[in-house]
PDB file of N, CA and C in Angstrom:
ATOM      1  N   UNK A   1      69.100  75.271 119.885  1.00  0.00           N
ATOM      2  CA  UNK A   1      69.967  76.390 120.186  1.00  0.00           C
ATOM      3  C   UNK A   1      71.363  75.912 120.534  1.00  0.00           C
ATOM      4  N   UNK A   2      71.691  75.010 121.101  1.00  0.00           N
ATOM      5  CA  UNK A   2      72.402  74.346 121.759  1.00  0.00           C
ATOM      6  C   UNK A   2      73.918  73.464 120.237  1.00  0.00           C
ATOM      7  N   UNK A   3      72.923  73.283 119.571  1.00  0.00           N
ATOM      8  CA  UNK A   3      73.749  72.929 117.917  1.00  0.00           C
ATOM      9  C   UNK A   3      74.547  74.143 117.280  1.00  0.00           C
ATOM     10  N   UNK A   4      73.797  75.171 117.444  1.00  0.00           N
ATOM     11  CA  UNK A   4      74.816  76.304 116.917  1.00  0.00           C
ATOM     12  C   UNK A   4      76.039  77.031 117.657  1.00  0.00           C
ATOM     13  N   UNK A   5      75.328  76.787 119.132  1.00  0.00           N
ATOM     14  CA  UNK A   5      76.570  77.292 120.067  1.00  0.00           C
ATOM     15  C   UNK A   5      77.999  76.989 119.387  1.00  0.00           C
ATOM     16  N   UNK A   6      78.491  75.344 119.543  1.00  0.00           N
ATOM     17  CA  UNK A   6      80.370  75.103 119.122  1.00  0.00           C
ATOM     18  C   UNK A   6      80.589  76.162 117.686  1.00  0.00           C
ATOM     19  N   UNK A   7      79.529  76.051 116.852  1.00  0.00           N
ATOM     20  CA  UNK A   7      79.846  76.526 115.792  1.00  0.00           C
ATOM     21  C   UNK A   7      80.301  78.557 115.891  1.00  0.00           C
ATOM     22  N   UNK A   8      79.615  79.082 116.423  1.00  0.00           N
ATOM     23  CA  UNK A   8      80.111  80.735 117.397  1.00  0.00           C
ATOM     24  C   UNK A   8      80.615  80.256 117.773  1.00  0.00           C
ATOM     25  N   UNK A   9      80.841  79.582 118.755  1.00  0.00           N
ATOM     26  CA  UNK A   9      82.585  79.576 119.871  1.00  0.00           C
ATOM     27  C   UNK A   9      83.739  79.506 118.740  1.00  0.00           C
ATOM     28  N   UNK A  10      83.213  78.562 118.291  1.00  0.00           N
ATOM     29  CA  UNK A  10      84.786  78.380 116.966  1.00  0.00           C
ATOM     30  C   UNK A  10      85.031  79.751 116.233  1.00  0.00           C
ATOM     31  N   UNK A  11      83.730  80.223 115.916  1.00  0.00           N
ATOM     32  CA  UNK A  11      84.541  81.755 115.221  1.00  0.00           C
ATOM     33  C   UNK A  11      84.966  82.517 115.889  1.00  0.00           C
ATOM     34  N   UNK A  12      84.333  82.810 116.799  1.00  0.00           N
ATOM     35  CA  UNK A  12      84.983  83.802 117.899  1.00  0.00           C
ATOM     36  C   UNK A  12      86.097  83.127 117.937  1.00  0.00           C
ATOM     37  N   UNK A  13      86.308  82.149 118.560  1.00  0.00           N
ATOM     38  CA  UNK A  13      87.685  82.014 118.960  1.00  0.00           C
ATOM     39  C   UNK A  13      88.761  82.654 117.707  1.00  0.00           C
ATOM     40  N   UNK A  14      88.490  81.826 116.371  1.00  0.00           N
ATOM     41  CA  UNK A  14      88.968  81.926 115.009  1.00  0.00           C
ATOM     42  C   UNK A  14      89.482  83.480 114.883  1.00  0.00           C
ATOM     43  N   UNK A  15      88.311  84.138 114.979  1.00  0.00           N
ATOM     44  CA  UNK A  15      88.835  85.169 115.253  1.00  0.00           C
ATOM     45  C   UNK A  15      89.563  86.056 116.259  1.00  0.00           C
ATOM     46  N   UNK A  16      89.249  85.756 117.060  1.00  0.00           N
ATOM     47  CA  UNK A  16      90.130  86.362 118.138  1.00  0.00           C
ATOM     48  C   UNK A  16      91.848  85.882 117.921  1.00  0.00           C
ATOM     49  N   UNK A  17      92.146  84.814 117.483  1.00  0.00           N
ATOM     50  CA  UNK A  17      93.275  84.311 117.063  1.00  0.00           C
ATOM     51  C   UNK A  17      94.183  85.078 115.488  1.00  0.00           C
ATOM     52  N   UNK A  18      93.117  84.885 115.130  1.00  0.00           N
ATOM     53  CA  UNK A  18      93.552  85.729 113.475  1.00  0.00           C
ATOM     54  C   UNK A  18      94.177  87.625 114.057  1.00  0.00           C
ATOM     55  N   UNK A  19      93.245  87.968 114.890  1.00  0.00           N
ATOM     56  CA  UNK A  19      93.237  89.373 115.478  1.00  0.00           C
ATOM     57  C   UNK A  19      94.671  89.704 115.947  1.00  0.00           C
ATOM     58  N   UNK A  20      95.038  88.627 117.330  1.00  0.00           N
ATOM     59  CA  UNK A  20      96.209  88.389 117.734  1.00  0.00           C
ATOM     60  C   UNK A  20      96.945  88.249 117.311  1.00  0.00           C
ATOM     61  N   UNK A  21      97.184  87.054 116.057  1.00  0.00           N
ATOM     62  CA  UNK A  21      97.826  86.897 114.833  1.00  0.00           C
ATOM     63  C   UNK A  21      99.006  88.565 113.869  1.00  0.00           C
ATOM     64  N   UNK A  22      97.583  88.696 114.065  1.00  0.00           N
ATOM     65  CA  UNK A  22      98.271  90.179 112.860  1.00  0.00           C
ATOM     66  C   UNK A  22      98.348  91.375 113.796  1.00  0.00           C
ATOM     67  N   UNK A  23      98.151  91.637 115.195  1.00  0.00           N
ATOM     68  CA  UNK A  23      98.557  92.221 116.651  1.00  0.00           C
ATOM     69  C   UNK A  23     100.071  92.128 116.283  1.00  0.00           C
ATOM     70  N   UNK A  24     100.603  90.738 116.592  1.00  0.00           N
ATOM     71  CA  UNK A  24     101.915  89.993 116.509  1.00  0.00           C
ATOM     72  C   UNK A  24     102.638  90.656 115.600  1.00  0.00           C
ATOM     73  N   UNK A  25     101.889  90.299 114.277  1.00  0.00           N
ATOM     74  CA  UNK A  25     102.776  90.483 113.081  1.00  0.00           C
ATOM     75  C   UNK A  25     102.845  92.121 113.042  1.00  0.00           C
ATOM     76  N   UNK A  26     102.081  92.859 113.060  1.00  0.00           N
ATOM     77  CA  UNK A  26     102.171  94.325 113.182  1.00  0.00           C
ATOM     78  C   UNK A  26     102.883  95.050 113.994  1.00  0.00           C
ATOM     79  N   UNK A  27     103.088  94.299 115.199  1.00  0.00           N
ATOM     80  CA  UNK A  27     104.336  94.909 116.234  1.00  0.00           C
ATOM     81  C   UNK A  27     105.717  94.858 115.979  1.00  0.00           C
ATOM     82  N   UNK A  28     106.056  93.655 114.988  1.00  0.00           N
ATOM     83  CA  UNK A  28     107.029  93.641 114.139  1.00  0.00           C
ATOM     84  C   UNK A  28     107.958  94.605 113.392  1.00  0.00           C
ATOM     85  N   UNK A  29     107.143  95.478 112.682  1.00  0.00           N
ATOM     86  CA  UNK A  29     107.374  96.134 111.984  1.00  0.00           C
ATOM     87  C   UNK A  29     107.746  97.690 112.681  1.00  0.00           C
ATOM     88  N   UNK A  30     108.183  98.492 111.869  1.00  0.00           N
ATOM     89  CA  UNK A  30     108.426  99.401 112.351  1.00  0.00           C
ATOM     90  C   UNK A  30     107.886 100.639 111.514  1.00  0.00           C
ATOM     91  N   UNK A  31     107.013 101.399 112.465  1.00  0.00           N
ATOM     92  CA  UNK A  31     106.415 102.455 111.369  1.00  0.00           C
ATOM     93  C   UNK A  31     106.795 104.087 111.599  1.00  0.00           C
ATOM     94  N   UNK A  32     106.978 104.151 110.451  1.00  0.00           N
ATOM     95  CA  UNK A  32     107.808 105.586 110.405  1.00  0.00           C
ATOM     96  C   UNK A  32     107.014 106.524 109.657  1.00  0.00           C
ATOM     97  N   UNK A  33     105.841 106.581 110.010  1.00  0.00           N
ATOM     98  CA  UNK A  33     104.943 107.578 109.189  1.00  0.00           C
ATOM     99  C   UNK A  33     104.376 106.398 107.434  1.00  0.00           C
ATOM    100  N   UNK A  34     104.269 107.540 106.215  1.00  0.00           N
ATOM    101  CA  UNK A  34     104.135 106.704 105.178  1.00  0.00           C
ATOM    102  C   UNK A  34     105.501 106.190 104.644  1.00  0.00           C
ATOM    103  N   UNK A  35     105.278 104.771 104.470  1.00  0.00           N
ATOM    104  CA  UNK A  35     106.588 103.621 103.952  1.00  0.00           C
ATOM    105  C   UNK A  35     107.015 104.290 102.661  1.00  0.00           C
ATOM    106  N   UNK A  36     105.480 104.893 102.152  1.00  0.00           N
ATOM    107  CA  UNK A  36     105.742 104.579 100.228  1.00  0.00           C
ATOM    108  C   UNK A  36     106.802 105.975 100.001  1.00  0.00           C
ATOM    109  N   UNK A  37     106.547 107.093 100.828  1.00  0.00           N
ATOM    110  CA  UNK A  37     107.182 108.333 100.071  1.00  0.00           C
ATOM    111  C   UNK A  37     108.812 108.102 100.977  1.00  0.00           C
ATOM    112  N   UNK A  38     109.418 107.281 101.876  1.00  0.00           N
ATOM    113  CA  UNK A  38     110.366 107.111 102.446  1.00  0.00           C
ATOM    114  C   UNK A  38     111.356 106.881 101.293  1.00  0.00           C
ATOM    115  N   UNK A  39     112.237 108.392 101.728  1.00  0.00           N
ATOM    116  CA  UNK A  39     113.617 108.388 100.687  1.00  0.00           C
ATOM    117  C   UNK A  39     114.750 109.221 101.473  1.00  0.00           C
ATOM    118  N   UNK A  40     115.560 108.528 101.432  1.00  0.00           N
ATOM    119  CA  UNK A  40     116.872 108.985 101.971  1.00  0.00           C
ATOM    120  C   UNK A  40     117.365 110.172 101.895  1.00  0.00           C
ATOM    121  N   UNK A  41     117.712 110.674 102.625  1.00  0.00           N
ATOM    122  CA  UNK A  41     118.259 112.076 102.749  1.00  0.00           C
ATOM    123  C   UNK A  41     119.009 112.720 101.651  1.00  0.00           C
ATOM    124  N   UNK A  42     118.985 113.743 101.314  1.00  0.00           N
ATOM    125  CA  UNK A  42     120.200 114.270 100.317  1.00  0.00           C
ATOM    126  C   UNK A  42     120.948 115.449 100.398  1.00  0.00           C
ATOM    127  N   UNK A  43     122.178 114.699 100.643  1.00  0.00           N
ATOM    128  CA  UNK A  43     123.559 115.667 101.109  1.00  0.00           C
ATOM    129  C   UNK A  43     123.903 116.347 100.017  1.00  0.00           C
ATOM    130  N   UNK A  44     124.606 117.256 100.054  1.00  0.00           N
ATOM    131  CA  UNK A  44     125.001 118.504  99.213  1.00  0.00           C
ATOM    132  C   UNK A  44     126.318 117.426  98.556  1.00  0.00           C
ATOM    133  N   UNK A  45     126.434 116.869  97.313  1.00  0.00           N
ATOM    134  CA  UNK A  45     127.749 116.666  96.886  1.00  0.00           C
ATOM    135  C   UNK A  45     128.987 117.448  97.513  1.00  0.00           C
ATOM    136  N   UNK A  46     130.155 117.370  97.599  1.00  0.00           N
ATOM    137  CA  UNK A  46     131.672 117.818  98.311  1.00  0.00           C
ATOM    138  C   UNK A  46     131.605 118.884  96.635  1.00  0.00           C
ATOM    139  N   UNK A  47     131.334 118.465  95.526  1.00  0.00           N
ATOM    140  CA  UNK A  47     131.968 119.402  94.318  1.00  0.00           C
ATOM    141  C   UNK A  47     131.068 120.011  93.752  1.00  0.00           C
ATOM    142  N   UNK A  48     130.003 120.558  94.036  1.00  0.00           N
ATOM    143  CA  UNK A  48     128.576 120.454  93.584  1.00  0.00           C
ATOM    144  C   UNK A  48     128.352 122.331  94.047  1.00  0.00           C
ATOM    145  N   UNK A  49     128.606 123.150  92.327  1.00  0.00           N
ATOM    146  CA  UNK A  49     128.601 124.510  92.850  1.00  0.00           C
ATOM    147  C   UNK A  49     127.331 124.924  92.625  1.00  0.00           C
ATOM    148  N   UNK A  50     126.550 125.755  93.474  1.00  0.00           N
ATOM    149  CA  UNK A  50     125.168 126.382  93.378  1.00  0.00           C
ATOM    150  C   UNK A  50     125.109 127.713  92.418  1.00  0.00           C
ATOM    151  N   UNK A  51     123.970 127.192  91.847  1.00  0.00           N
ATOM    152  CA  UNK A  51     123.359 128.294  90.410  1.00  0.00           C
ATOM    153  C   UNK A  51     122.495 128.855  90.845  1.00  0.00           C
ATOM    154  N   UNK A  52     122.158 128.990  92.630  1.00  0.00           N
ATOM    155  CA  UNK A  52     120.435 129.652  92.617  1.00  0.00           C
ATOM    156  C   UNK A  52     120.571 129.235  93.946  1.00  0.00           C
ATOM    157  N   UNK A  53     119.206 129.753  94.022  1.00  0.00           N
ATOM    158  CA  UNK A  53     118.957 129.278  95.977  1.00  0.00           C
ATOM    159  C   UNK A  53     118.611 128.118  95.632  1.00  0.00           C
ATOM    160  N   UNK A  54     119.139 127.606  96.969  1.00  0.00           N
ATOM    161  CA  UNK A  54     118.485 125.709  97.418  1.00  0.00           C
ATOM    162  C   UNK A  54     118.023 125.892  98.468  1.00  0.00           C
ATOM    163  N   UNK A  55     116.755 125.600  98.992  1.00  0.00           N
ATOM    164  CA  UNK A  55     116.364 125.012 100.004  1.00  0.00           C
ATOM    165  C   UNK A  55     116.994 123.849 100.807  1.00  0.00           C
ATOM    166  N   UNK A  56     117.505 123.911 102.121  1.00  0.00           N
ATOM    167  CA  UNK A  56     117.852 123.332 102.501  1.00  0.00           C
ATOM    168  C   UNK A  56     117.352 122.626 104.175  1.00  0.00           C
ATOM    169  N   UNK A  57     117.387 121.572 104.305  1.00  0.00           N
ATOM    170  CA  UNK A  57     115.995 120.957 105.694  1.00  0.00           C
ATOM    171  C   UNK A  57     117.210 120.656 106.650  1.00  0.00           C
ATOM    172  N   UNK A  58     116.987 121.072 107.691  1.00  0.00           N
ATOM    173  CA  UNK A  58     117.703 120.590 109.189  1.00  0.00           C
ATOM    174  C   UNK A  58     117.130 119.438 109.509  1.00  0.00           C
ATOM    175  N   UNK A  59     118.591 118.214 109.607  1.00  0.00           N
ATOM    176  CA  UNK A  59     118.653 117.122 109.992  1.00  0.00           C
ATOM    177  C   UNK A  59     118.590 117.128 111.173  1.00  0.00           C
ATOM    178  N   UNK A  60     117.309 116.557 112.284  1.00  0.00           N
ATOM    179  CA  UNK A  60     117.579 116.553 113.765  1.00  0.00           C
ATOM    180  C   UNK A  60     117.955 114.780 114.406  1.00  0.00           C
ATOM    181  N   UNK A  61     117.783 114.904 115.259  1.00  0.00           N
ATOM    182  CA  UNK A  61     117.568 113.405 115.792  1.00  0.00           C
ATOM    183  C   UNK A  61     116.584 114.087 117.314  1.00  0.00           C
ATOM    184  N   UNK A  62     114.694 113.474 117.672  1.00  0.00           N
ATOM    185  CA  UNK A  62     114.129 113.901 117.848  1.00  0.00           C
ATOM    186  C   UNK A  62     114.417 112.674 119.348  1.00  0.00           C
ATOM    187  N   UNK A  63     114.196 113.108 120.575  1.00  0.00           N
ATOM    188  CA  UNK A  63     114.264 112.427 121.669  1.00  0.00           C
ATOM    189  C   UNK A  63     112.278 111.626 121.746  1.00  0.00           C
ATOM    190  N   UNK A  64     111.742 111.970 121.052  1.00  0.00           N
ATOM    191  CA  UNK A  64     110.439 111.504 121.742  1.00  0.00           C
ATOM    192  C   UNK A  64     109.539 111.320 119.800  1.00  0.00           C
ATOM    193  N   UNK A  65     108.514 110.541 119.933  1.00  0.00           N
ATOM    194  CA  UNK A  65     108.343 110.053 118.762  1.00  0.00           C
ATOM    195  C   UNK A  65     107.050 111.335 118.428  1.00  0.00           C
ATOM    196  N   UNK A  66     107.236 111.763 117.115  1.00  0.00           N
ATOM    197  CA  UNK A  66     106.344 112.925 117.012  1.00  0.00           C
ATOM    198  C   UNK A  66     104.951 112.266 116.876  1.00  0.00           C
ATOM    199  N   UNK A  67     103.866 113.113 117.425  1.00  0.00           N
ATOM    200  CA  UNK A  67     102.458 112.936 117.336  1.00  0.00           C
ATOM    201  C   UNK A  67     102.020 112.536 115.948  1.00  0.00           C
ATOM    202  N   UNK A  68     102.118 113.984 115.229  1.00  0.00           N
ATOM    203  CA  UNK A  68     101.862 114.376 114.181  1.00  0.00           C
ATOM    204  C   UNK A  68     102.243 114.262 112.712  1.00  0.00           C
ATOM    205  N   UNK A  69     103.578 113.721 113.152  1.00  0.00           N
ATOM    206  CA  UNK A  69     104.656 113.884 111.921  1.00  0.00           C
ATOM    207  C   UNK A  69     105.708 112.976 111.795  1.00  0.00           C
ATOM    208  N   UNK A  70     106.878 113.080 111.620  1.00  0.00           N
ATOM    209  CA  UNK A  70     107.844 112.272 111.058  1.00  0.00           C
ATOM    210  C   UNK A  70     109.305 113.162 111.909  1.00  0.00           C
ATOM    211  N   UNK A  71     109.047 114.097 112.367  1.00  0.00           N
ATOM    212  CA  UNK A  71     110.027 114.714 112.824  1.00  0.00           C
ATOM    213  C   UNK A  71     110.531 115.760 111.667  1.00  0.00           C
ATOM    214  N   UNK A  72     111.938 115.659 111.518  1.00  0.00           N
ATOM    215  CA  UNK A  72     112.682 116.596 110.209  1.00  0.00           C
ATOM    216  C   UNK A  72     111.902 116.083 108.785  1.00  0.00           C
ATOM    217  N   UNK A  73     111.521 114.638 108.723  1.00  0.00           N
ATOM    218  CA  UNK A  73     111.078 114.015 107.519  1.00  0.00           C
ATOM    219  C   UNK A  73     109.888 114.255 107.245  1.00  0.00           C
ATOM    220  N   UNK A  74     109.079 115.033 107.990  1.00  0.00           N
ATOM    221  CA  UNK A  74     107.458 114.745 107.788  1.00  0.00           C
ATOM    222  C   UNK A  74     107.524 115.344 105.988  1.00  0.00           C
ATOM    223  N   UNK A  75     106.722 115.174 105.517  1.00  0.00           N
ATOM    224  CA  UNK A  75     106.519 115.751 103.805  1.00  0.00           C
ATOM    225  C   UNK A  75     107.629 115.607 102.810  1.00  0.00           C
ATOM    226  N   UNK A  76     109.136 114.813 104.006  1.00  0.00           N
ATOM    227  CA  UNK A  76     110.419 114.529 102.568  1.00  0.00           C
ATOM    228  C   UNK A  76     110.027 114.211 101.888  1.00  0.00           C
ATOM    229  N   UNK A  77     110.447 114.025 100.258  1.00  0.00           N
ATOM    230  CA  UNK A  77     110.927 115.372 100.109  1.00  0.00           C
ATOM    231  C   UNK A  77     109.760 116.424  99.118  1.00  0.00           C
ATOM    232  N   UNK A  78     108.779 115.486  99.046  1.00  0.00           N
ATOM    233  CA  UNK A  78     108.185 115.889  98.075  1.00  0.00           C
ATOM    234  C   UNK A  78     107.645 117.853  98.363  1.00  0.00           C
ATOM    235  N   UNK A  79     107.697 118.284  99.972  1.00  0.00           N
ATOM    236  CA  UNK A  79     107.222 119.676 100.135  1.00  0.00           C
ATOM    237  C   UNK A  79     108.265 120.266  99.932  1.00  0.00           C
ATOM    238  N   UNK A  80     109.888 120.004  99.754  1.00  0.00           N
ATOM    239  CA  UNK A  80     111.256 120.690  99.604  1.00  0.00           C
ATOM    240  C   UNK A  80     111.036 120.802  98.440  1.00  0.00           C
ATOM    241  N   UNK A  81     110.869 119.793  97.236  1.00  0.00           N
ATOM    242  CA  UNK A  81     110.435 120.110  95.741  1.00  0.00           C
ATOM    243  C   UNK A  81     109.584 121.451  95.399  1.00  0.00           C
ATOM    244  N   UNK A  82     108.440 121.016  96.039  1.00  0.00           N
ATOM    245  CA  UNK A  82     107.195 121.821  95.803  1.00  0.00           C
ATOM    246  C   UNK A  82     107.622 123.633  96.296  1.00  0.00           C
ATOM    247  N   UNK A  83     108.185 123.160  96.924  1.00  0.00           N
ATOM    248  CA  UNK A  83     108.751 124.716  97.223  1.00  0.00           C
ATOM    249  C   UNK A  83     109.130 125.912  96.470  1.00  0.00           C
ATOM    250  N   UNK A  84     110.540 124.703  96.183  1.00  0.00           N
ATOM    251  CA  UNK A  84     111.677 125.101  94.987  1.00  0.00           C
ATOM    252  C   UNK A  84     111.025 125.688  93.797  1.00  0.00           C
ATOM    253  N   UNK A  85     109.758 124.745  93.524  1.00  0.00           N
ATOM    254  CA  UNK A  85     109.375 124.686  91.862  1.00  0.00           C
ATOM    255  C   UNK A  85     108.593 126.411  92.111  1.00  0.00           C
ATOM    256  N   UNK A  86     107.766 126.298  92.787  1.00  0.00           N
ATOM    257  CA  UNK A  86     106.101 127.754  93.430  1.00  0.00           C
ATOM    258  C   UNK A  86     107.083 128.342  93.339  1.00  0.00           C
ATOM    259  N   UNK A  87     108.780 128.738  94.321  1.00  0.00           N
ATOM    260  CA  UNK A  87     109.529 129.588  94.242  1.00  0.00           C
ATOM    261  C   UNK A  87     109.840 130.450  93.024  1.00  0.00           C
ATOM    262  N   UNK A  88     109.855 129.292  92.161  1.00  0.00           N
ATOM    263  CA  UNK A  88     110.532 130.027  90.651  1.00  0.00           C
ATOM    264  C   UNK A  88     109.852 130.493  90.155  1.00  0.00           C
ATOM    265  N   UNK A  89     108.590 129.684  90.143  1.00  0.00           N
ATOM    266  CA  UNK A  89     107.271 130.082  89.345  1.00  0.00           C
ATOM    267  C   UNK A  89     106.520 131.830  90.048  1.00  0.00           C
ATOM    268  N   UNK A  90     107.105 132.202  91.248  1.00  0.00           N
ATOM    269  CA  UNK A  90     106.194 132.596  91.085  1.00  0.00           C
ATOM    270  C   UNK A  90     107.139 134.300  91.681  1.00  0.00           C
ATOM    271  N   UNK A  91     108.768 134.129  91.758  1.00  0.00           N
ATOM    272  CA  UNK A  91     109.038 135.356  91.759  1.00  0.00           C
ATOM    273  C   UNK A  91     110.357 134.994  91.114  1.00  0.00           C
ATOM    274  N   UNK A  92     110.899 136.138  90.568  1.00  0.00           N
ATOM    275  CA  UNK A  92     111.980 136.669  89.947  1.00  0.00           C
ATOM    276  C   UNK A  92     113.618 135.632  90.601  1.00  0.00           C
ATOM    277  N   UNK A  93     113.163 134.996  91.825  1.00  0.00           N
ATOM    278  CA  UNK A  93     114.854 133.962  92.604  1.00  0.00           C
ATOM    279  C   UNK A  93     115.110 133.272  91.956  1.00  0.00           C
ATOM    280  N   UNK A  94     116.637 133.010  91.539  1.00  0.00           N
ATOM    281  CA  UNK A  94     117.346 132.160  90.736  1.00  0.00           C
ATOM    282  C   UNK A  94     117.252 131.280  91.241  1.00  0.00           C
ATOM    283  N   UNK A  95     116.829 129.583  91.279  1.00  0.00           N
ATOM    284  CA  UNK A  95     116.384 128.898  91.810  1.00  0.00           C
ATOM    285  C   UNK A  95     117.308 127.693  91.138  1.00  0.00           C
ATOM    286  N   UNK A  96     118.143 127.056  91.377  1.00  0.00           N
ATOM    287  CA  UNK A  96     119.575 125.606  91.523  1.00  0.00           C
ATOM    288  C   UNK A  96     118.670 124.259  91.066  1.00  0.00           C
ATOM    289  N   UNK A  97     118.991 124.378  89.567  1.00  0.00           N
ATOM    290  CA  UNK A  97     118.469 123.249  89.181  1.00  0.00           C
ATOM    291  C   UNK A  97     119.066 121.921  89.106  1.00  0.00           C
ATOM    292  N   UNK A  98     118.742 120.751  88.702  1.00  0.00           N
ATOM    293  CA  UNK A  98     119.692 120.128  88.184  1.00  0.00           C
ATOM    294  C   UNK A  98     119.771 119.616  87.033  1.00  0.00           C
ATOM    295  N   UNK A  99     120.472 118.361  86.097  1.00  0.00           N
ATOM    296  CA  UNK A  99     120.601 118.942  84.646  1.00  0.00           C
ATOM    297  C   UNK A  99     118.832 118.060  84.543  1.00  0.00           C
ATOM    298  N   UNK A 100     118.379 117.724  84.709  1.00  0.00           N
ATOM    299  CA  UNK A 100     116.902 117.499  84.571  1.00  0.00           C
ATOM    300  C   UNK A 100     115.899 118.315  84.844  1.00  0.00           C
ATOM    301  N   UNK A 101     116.109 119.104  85.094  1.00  0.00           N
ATOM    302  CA  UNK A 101     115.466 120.473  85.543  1.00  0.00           C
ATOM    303  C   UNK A 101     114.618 120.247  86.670  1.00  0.00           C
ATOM    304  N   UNK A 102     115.001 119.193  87.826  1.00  0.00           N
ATOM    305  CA  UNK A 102     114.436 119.138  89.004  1.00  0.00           C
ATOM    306  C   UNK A 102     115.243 119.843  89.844  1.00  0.00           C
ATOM    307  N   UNK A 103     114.597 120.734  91.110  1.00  0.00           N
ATOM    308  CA  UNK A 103     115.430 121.481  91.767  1.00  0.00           C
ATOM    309  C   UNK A 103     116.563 121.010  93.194  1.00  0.00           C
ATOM    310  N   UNK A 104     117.346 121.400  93.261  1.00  0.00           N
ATOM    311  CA  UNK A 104     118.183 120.520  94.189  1.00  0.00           C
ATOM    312  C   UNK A 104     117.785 121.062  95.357  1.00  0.00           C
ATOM    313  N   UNK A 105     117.726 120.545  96.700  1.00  0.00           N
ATOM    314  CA  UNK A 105     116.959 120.657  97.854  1.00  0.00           C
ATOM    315  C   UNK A 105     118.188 120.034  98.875  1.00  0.00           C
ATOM    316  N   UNK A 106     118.630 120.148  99.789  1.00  0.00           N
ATOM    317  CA  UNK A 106     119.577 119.421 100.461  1.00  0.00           C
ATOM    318  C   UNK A 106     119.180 119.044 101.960  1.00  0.00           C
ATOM    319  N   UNK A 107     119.859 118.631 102.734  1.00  0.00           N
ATOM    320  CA  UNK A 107     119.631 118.130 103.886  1.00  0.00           C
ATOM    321  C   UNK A 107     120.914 118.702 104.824  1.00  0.00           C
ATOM    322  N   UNK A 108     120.913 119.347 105.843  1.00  0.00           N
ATOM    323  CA  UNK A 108     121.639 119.258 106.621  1.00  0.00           C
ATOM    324  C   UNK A 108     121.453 119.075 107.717  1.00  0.00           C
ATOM    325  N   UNK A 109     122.791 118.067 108.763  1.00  0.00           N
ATOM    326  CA  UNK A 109     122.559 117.701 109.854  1.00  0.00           C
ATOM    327  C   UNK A 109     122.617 118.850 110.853  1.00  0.00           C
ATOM    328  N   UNK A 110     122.134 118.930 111.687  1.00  0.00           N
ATOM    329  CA  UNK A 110     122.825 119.441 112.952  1.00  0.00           C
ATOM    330  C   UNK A 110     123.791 119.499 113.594  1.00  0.00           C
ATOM    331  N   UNK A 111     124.232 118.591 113.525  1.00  0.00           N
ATOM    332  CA  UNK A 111     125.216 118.368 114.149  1.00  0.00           C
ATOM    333  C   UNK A 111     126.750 118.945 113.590  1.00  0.00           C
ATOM    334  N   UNK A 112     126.825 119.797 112.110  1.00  0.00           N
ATOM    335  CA  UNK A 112     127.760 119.623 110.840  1.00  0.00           C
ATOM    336  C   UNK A 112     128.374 120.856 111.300  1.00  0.00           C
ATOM    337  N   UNK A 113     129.587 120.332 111.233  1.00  0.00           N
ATOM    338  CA  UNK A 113     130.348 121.712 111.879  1.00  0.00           C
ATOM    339  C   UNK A 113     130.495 123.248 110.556  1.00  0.00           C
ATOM    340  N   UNK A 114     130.067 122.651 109.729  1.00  0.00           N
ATOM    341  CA  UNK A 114     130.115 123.872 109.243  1.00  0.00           C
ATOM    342  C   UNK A 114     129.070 125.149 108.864  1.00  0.00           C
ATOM    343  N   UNK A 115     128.090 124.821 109.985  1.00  0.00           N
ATOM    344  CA  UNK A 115     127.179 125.168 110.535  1.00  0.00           C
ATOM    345  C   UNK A 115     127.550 126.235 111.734  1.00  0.00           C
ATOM    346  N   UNK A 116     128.494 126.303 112.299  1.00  0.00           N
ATOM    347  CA  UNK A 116     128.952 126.653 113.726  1.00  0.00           C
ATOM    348  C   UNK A 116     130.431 127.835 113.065  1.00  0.00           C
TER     349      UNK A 116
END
């Protein structure tokens, strides 16, 4: 019994090290909900005239880290799309395409004075 003992201590240990290891490396990083659908905001061009309704998402800055979500970003942008598209599809609203026929969706901050 006594022969197999070093050999468990070494994994345990092994492992407990590997564990810590990627503890370490994981605190590193910074997680913001899912990495893969993370895409930058999109501002209304300065020359950019509207053909239709756009959906547009309030930019916040959130004091406390959301439970649930991402804050203003949770579902960017892919539920602002999905919107736009069900919108058209499914009543009579002129709906702001762009020349690809994806719908334009914008972002605004809070903070934007032309809001006020």
């Amino acid at each position: 019994m006594r022969a197999t003992q070093p050999w468990t201590t070494r994994l345990a240990v092994g492992t407990l090290v590997a564990v810590l290891l990627a503890s370490v490396g994981f605190a590193q990083v910074r997680w913001d909900g899912y990495r893969r659908n993370r895409m930058p905001p999109r501002f209304r061009p300065a020359g950019h005239r509207d053909n239709g309704f756009t959906f547009c998402r309030l930019m916040y800055t959130s004091v406390r880290r959301e439970a649930a979500g991402r804050g203003w970003r949770t579902d960017y942008p892919a539920a602002d799309v999905n919107f736009m598209i069900r919108l058209s599809e499914l009543t009579s609203t002129p709906v702001d395409f762009d020349d690809r026929r994806n719908p334009n969706h914008w972002v605004v901050e809070i903070t934007d004075p032309e809001l006020f």
